[in-house]
N, C-alpha and C. Protein backbone atom coordinates (compact mmCIF):
# COMPACT_ATOMS: atom_id res chain seq x y z
N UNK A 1 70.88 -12.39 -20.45
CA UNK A 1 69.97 -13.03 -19.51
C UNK A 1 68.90 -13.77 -20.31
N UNK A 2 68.85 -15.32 -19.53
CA UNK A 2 67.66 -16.01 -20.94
C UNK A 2 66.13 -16.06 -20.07
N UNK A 3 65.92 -15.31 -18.93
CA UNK A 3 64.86 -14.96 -18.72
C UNK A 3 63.84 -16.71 -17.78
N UNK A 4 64.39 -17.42 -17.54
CA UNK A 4 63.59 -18.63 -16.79
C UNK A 4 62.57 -18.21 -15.98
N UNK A 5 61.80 -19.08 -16.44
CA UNK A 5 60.27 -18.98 -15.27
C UNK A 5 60.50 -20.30 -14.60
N UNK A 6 60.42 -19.74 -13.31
CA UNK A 6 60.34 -20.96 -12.15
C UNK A 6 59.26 -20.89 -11.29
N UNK A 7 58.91 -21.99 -11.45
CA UNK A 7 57.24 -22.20 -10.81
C UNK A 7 57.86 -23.84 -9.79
N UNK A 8 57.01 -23.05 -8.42
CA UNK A 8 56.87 -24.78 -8.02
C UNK A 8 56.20 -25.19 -7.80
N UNK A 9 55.81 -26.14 -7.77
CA UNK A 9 54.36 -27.45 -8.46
C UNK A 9 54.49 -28.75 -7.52
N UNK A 10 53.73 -29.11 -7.75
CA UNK A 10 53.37 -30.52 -7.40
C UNK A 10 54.31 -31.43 -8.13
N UNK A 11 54.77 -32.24 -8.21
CA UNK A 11 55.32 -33.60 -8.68
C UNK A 11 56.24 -34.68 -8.00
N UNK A 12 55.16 -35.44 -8.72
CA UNK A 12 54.93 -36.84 -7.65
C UNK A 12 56.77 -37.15 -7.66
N UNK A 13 57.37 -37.74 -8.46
CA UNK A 13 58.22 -38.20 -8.69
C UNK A 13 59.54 -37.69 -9.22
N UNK A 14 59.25 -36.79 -9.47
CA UNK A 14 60.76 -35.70 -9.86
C UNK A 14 61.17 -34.97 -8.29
N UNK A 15 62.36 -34.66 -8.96
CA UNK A 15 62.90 -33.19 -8.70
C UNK A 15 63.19 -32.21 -9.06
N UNK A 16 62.59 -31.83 -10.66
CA UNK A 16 62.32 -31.04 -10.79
C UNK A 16 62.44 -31.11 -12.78
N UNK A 17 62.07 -30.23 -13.29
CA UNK A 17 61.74 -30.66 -14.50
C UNK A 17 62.08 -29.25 -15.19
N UNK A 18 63.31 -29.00 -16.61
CA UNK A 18 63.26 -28.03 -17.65
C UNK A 18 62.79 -28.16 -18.86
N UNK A 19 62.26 -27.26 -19.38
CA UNK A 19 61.32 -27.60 -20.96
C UNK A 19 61.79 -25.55 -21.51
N UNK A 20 61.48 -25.62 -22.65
CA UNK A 20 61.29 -24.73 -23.46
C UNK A 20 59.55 -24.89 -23.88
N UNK A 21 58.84 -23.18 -23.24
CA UNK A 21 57.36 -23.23 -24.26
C UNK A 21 57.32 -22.04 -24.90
N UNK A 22 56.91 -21.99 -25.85
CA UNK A 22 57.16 -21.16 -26.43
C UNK A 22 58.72 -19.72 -26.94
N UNK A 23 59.31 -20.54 -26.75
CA UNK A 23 60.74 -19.53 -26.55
C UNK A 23 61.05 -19.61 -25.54
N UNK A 24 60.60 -19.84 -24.49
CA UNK A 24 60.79 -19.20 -23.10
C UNK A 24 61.16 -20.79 -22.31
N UNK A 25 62.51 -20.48 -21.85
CA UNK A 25 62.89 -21.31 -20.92
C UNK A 25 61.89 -22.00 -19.69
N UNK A 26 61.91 -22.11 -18.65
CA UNK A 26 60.82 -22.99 -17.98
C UNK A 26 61.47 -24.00 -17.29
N UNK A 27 61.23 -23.64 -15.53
CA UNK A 27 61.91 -24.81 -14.98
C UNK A 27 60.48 -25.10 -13.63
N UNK A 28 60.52 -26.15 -13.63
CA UNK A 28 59.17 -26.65 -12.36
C UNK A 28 60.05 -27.08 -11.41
N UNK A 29 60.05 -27.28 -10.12
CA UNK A 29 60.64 -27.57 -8.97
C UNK A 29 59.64 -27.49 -8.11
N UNK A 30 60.12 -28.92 -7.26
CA UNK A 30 58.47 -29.59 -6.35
C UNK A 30 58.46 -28.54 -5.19
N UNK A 31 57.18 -28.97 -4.72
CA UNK A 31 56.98 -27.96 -3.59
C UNK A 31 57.57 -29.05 -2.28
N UNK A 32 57.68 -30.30 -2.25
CA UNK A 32 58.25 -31.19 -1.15
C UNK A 32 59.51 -31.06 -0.97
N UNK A 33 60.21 -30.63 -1.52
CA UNK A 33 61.87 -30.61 -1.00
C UNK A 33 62.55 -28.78 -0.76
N UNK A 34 63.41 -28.52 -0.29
CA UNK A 34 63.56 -26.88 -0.20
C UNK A 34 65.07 -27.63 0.46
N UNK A 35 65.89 -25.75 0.58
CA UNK A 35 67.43 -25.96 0.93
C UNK A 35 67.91 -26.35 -0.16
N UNK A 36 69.53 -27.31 0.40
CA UNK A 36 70.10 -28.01 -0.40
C UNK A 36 69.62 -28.75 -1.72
N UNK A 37 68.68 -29.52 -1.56
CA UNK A 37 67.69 -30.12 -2.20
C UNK A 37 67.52 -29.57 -3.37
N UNK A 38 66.71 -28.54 -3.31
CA UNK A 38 66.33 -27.40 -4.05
C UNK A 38 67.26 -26.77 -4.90
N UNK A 39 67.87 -26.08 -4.51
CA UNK A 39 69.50 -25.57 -4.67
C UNK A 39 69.98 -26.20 -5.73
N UNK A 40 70.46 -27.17 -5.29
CA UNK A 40 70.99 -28.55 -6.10
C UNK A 40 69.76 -28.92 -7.66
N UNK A 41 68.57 -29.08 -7.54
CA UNK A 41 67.66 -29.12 -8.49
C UNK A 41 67.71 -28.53 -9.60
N UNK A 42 67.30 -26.90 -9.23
CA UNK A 42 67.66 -25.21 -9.56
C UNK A 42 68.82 -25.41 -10.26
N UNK A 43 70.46 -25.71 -10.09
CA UNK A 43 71.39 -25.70 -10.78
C UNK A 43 71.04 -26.88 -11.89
N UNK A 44 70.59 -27.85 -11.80
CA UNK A 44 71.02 -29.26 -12.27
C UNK A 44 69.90 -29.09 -13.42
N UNK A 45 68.60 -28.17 -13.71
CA UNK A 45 67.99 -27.76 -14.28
C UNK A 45 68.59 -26.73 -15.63
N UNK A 46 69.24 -26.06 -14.47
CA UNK A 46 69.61 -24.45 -15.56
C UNK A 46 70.67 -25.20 -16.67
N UNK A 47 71.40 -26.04 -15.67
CA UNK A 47 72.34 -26.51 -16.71
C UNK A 47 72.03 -27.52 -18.20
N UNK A 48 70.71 -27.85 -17.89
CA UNK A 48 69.70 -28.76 -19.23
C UNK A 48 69.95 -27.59 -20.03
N UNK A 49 68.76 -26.34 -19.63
CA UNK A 49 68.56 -25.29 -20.10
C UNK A 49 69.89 -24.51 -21.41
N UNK A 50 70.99 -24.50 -20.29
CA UNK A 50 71.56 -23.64 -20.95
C UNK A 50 72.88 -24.66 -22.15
N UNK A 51 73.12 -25.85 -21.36
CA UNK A 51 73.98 -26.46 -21.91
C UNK A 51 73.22 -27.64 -23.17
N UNK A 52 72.12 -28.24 -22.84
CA UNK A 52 71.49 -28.97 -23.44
C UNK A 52 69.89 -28.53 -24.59
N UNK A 53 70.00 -27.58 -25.26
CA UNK A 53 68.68 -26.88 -25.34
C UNK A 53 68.27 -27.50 -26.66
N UNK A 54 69.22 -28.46 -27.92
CA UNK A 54 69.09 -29.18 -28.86
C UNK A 54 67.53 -30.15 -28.53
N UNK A 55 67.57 -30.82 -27.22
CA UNK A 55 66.49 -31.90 -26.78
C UNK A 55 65.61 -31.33 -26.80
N UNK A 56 64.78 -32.57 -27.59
CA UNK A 56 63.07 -32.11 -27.63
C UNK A 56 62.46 -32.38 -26.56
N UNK A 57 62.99 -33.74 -25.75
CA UNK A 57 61.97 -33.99 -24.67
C UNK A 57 61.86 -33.37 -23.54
N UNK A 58 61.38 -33.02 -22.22
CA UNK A 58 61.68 -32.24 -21.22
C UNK A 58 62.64 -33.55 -20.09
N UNK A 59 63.75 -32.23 -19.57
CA UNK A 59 64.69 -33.30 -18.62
C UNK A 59 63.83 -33.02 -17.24
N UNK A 60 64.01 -34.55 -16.73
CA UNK A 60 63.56 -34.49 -15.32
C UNK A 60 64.70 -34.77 -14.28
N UNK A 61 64.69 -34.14 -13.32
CA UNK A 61 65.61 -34.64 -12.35
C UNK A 61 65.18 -35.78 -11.41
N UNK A 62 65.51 -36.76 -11.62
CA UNK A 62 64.80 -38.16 -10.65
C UNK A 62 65.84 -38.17 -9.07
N UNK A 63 65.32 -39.14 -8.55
CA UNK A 63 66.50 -39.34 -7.42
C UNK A 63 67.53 -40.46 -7.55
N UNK A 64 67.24 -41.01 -8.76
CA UNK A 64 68.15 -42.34 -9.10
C UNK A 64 69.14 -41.66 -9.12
N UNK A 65 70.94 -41.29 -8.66
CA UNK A 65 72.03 -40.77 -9.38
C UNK A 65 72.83 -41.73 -10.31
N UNK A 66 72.68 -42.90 -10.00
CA UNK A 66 73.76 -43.46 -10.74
C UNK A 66 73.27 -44.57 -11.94
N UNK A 67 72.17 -44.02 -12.26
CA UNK A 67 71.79 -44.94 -13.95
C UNK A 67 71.50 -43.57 -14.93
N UNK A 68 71.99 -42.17 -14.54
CA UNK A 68 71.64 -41.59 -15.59
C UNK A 68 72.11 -40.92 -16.80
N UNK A 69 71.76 -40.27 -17.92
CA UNK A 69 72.90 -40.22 -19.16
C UNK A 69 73.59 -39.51 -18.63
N UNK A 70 74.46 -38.98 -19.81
CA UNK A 70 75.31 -38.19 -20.21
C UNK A 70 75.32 -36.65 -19.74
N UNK A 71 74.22 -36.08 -20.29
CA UNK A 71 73.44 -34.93 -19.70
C UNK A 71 72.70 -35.03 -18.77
N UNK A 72 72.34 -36.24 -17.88
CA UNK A 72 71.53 -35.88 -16.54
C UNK A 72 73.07 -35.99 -15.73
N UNK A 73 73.84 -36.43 -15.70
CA UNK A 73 75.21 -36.77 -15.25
C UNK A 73 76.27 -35.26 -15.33
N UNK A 74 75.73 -34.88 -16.12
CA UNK A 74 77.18 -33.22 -16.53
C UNK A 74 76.01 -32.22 -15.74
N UNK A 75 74.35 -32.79 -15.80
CA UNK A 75 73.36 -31.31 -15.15
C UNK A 75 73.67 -31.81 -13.41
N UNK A 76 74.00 -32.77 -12.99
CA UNK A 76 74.02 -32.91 -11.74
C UNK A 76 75.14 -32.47 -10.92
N UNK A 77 76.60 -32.81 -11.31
CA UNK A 77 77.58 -32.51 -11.45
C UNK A 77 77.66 -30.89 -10.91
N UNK A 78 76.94 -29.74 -12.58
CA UNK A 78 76.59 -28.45 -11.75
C UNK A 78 76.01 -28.34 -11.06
N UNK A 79 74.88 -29.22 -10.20
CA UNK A 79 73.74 -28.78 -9.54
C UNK A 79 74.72 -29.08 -7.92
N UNK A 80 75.24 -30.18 -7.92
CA UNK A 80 76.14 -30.23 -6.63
C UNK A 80 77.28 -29.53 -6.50
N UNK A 81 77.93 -29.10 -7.45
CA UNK A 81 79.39 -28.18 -7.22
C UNK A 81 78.41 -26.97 -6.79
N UNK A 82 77.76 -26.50 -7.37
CA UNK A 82 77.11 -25.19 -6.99
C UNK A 82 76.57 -25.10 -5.30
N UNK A 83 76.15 -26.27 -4.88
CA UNK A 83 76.31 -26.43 -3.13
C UNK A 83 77.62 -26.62 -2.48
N UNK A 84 77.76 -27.41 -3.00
CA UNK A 84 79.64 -27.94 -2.26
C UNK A 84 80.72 -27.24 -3.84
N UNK A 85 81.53 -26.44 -3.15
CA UNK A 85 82.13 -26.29 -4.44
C UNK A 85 83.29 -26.78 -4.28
N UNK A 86 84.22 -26.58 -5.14
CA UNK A 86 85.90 -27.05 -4.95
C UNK A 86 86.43 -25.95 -3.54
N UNK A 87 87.16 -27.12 -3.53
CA UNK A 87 88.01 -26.36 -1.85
C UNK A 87 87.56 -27.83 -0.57
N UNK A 88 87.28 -27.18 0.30
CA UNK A 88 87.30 -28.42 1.57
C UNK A 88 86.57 -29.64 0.97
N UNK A 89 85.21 -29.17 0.14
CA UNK A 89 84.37 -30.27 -0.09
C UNK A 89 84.93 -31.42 -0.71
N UNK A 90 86.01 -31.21 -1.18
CA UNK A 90 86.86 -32.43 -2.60
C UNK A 90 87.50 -33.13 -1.47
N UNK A 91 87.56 -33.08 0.22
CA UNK A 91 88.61 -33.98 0.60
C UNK A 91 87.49 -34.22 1.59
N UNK A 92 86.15 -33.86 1.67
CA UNK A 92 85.22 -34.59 3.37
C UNK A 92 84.71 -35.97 2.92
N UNK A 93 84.56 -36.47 3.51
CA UNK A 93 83.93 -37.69 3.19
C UNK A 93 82.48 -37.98 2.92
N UNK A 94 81.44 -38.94 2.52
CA UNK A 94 80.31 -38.76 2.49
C UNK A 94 79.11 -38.31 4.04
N UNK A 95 79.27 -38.85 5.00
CA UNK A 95 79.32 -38.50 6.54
C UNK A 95 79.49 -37.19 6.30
N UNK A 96 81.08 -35.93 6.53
CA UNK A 96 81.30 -34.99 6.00
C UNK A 96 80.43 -34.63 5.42
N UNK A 97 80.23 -34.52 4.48
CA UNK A 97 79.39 -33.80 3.46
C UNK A 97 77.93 -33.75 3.84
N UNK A 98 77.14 -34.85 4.28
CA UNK A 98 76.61 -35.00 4.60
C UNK A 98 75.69 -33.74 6.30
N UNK A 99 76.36 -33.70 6.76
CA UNK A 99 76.65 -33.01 8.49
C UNK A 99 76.73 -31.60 7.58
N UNK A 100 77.94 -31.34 6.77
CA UNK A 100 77.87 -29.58 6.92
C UNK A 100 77.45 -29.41 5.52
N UNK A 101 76.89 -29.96 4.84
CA UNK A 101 75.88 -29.44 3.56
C UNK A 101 74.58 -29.63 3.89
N UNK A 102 73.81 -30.92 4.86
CA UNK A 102 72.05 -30.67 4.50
C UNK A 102 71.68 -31.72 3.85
N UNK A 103 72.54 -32.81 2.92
CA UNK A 103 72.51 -33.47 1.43
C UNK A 103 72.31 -34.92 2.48
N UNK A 104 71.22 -35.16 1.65
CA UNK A 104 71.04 -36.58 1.61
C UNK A 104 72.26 -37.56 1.47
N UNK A 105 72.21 -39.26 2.00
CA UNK A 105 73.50 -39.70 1.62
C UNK A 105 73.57 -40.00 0.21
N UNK A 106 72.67 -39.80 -0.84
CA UNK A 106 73.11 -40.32 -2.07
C UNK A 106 73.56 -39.28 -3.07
N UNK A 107 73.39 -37.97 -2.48
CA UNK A 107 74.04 -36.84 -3.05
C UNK A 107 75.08 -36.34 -2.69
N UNK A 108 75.45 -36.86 -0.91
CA UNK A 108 76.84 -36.69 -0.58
C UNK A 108 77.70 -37.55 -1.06
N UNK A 109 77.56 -38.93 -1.68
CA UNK A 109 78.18 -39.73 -2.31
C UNK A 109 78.40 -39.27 -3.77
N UNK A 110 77.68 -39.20 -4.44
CA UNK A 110 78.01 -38.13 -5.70
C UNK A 110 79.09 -37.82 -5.66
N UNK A 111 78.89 -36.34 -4.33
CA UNK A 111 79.82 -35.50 -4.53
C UNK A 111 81.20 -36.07 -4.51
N UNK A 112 81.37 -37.01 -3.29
CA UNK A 112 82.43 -37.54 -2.96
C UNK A 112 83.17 -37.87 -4.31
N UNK A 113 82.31 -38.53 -4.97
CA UNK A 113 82.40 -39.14 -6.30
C UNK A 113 83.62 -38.28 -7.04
N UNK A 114 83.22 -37.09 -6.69
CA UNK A 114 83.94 -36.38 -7.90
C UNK A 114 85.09 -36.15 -7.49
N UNK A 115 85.82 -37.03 -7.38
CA UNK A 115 87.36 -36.86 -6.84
C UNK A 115 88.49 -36.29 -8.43
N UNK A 116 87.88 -35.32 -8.89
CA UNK A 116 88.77 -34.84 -9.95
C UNK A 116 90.29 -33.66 -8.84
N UNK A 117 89.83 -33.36 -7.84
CA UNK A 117 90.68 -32.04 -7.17
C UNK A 117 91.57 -33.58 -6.09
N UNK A 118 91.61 -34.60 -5.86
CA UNK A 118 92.49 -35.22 -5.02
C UNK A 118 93.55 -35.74 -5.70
């Protein structure tokens, strides 16, 4: 267990933000979004954390999905399978996804995105 402190905060423009201080993992998540939202953040965070921990800078989760690297792209990826996982979700449509997840349309498009299971 690597022990994360999750605090939620104010921030203007994220969705949520991982850093290392002092040893200690560290994830912020806004106080304006909750549910799915959240959920989705929470994963897309841990996965900086645990998969990306080489980076010096702190990752933020923005709402842009489709201009971001490598690692905001593989942390999002977990942050939405972890809401919608494999099974029905790989064949609903964005609408679908949309209705029985909670998810905004640019995160139900994502998901759609990931047509690796069709």
């Amino acid at each position: 267990m690597i022990g994360i402190e999750v605090k939620l905060r104010h921030l203007v423009k994220a969705y949520g933000r991982s850093y290392w201080k002092g040893g200690v993992p560290r994830i912020d998540l806004p106080l304006n979004i909750d549910g799915p939202e959240l959920l989705i953040s929470a994963w897309h965070e841990v996965c900086h954390l645990l998969y990306h921990p080489a980076e010096k800078a702190p990752f933020t989760r923005y709402g842009n999905l489709w201009n971001w690297s490598k690692c905001d792209r593989q942390a999002e990826i977990i942050g939405v399978m972890a809401w919608m996982p494999h099974g029905p979700a790989d064949l609903m449509t964005p609408d679908e996804l949309m209705k029985e997840f909670g998810v905004r349309r640019e995160v139900a498009e994502f998901r759609a995105s990931l047509n690796l299971w069709r």
